[in-house]
Protein backbone atom coordinates (compact mmCIF):
# COMPACT_ATOMS: atom_id res chain seq x y z
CA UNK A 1 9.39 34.77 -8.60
CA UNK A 2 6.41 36.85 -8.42
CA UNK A 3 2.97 36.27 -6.58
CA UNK A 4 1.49 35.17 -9.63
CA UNK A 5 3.65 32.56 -10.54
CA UNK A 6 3.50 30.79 -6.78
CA UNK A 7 -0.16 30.82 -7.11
CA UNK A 8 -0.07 29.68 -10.53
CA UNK A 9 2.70 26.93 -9.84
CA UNK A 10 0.47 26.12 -6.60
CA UNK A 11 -2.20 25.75 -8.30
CA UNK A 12 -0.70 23.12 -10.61
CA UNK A 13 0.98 21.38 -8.14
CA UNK A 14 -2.58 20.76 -6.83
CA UNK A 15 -4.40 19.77 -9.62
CA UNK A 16 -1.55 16.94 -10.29
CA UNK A 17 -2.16 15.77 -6.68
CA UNK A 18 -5.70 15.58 -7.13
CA UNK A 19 -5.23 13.60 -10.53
CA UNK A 20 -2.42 11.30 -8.70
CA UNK A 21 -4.88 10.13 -6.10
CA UNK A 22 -7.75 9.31 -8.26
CA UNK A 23 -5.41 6.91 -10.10
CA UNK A 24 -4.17 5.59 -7.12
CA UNK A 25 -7.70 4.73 -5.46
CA UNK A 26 -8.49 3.03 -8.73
CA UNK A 27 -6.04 0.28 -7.55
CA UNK A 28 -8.85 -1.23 -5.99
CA UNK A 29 -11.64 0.33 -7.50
CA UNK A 30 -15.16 -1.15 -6.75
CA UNK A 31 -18.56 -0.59 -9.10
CA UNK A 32 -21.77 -1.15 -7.90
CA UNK A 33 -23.44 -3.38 -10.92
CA UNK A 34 -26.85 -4.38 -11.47
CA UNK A 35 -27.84 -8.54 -11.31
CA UNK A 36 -28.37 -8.23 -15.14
CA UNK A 37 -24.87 -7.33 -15.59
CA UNK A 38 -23.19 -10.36 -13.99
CA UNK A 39 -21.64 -12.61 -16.83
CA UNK A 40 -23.58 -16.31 -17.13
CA UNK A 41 -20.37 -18.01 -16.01
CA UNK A 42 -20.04 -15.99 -12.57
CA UNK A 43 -23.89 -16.51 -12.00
CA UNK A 44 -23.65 -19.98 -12.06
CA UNK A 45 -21.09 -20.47 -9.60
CA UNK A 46 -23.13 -17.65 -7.77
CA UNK A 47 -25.87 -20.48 -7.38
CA UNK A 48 -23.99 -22.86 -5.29
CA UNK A 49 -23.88 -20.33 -2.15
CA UNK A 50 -26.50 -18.23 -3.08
CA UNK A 51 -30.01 -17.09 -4.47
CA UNK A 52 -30.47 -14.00 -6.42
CA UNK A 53 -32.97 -12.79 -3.63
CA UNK A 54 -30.12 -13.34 -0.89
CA UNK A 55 -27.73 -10.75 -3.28
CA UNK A 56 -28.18 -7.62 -1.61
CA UNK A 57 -25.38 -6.12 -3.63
CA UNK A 58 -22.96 -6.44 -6.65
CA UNK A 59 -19.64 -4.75 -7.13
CA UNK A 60 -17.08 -5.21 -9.81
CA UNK A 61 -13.97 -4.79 -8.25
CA UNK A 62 -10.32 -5.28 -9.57
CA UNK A 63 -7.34 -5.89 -6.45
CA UNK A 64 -3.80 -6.01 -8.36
CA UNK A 65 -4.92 -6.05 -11.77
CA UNK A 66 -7.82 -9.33 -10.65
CA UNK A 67 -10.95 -8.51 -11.47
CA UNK A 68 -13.98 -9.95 -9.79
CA UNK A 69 -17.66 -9.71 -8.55
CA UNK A 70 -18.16 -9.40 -5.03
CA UNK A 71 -21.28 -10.03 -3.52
CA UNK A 72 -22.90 -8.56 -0.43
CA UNK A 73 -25.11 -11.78 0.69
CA UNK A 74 -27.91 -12.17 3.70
CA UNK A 75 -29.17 -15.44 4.34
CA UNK A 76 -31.37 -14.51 7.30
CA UNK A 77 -29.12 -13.80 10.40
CA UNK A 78 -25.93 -15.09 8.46
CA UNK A 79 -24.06 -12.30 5.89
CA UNK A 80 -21.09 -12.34 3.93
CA UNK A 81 -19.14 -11.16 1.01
CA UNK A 82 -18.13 -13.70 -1.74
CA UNK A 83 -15.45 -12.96 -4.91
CA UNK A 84 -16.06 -14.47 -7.88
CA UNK A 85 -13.60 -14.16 -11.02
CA UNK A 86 -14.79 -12.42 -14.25
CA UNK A 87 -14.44 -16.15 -15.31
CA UNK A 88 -16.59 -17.61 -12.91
CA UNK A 89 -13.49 -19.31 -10.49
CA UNK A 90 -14.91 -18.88 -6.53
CA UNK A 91 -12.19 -16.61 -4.75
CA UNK A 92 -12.93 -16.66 -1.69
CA UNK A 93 -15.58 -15.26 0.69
CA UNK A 94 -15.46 -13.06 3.93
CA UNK A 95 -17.59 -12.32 6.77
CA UNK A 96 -17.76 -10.28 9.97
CA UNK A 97 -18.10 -12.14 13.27
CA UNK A 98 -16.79 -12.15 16.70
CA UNK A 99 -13.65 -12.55 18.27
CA UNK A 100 -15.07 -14.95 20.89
CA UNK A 101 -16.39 -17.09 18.04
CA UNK A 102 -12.46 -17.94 16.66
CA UNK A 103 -10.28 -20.79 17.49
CA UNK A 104 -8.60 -20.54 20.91
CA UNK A 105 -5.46 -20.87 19.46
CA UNK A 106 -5.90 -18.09 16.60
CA UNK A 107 -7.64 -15.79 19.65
CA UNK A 108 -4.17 -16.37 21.69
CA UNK A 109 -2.26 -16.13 18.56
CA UNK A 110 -3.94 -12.60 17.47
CA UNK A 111 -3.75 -11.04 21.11
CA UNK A 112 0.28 -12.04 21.12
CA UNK A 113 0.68 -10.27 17.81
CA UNK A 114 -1.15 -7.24 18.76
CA UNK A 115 0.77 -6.94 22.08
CA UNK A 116 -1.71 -4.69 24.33
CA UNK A 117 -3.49 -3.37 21.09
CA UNK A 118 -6.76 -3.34 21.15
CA UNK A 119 -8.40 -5.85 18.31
CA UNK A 120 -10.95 -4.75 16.32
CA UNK A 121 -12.50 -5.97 12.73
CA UNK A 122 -13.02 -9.55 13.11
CA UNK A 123 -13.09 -11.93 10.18
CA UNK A 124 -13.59 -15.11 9.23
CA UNK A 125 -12.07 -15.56 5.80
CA UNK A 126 -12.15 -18.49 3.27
CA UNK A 127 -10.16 -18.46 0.50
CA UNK A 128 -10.18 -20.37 -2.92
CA UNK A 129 -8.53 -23.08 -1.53
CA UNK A 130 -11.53 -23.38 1.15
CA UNK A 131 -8.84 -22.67 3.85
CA UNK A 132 -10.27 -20.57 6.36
CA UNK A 133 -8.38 -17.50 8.07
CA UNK A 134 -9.12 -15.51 11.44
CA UNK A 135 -8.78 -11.81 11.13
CA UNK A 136 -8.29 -8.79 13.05
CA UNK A 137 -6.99 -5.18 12.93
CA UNK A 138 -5.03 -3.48 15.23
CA UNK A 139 -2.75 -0.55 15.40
CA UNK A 140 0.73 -0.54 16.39
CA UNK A 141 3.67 1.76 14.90
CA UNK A 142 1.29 4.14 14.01
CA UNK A 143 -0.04 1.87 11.10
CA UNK A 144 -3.18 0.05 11.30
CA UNK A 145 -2.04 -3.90 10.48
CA UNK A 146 -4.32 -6.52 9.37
CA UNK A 147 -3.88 -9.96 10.69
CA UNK A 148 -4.68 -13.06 9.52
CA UNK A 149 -4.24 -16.63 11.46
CA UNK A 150 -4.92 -20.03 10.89
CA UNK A 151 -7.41 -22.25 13.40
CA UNK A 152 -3.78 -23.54 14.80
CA UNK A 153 -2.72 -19.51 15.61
CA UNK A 154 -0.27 -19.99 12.95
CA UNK A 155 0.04 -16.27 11.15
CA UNK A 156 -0.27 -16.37 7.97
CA UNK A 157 -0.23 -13.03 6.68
CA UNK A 158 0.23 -9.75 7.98
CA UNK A 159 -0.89 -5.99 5.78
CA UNK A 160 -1.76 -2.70 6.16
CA UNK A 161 -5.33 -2.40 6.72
CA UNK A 162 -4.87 1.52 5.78
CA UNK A 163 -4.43 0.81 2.24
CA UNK A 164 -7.04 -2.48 2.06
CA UNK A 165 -9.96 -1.44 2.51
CA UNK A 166 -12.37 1.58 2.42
């Protein structure tokens, strides 16, 4: 093989690595949308947690093939992020807060599972069920693990934060 034909095949070998990791960010792409844009349906359930002047920003974003509104929201000191389905159907909402402000239980419960890790990226989740989840991130293995408890320290769920979230 000559010199030309490395770079060549190099070259190529790049350009399909490049294309392979667009389409695999796109698995959960997010698209900052004007208020305008947001279907009737989706703005109506929209109402019951929010005004339009408490939306600081829209995103259309699709998780394993779902696709949905979130919405960046500030109601003075409080903010959180809220899913809505293309259809209108509440998903679930998210926001930051600390870890001294969590159940007792799910704070003993998330410092067993993290075993001398140090926590970091607290959240209080509710999903569409309106059952609430304590979150936090740690690393151990050398992957960065996203866990969620219940109030009781129960663990309900445990993912890679790597490939969550930006």
């Amino acid at each position: 093989m000559n010199t030309k034909q490395i770079i060549t095949g190099a070259a190529t070998l790049s350009l399909i690595a490049a294309v392979a990791a667009c389409a695999f960010a796109g698995d959960e792409k997010e698209d900052a949308i004007a208020f305008d844009k947001v279907p009737a349906k989706v703005k109506a359930t929209l109402a019951t947690y929010a005004t339009e002047a408490e939306v600081k920003k829209i995103e259309k974003g699709d998780q394993d093939g779902t696709k949905f509104f979130e919405f960046d929201i500030e109601q003075g000191t409080h903010k959180f992020e809220l899913a809505i389905s293309k259809k209108g159907k509440y998903m679930g909402q998210e926001e930051d807060v600390e870890f001294a402000d969590f159940p007792a239980a799910a704070q003993k419960s998330l410092t067993a599972q993290a075993a001398g890790a140090k926590l970091s990226g607290f959240e209080k989740a509710t999903d569409k069920d309106n059952q609430v989840t304590y979150e936090a991130t740690f690393e151990k293995g050398g992957k960065q693990l996203e866990v969620a408890v219940d109030a009781d320290g129960k663990v309900i769920s445990t993912e890679d934060a790597g490939e969550e979230k930006d």
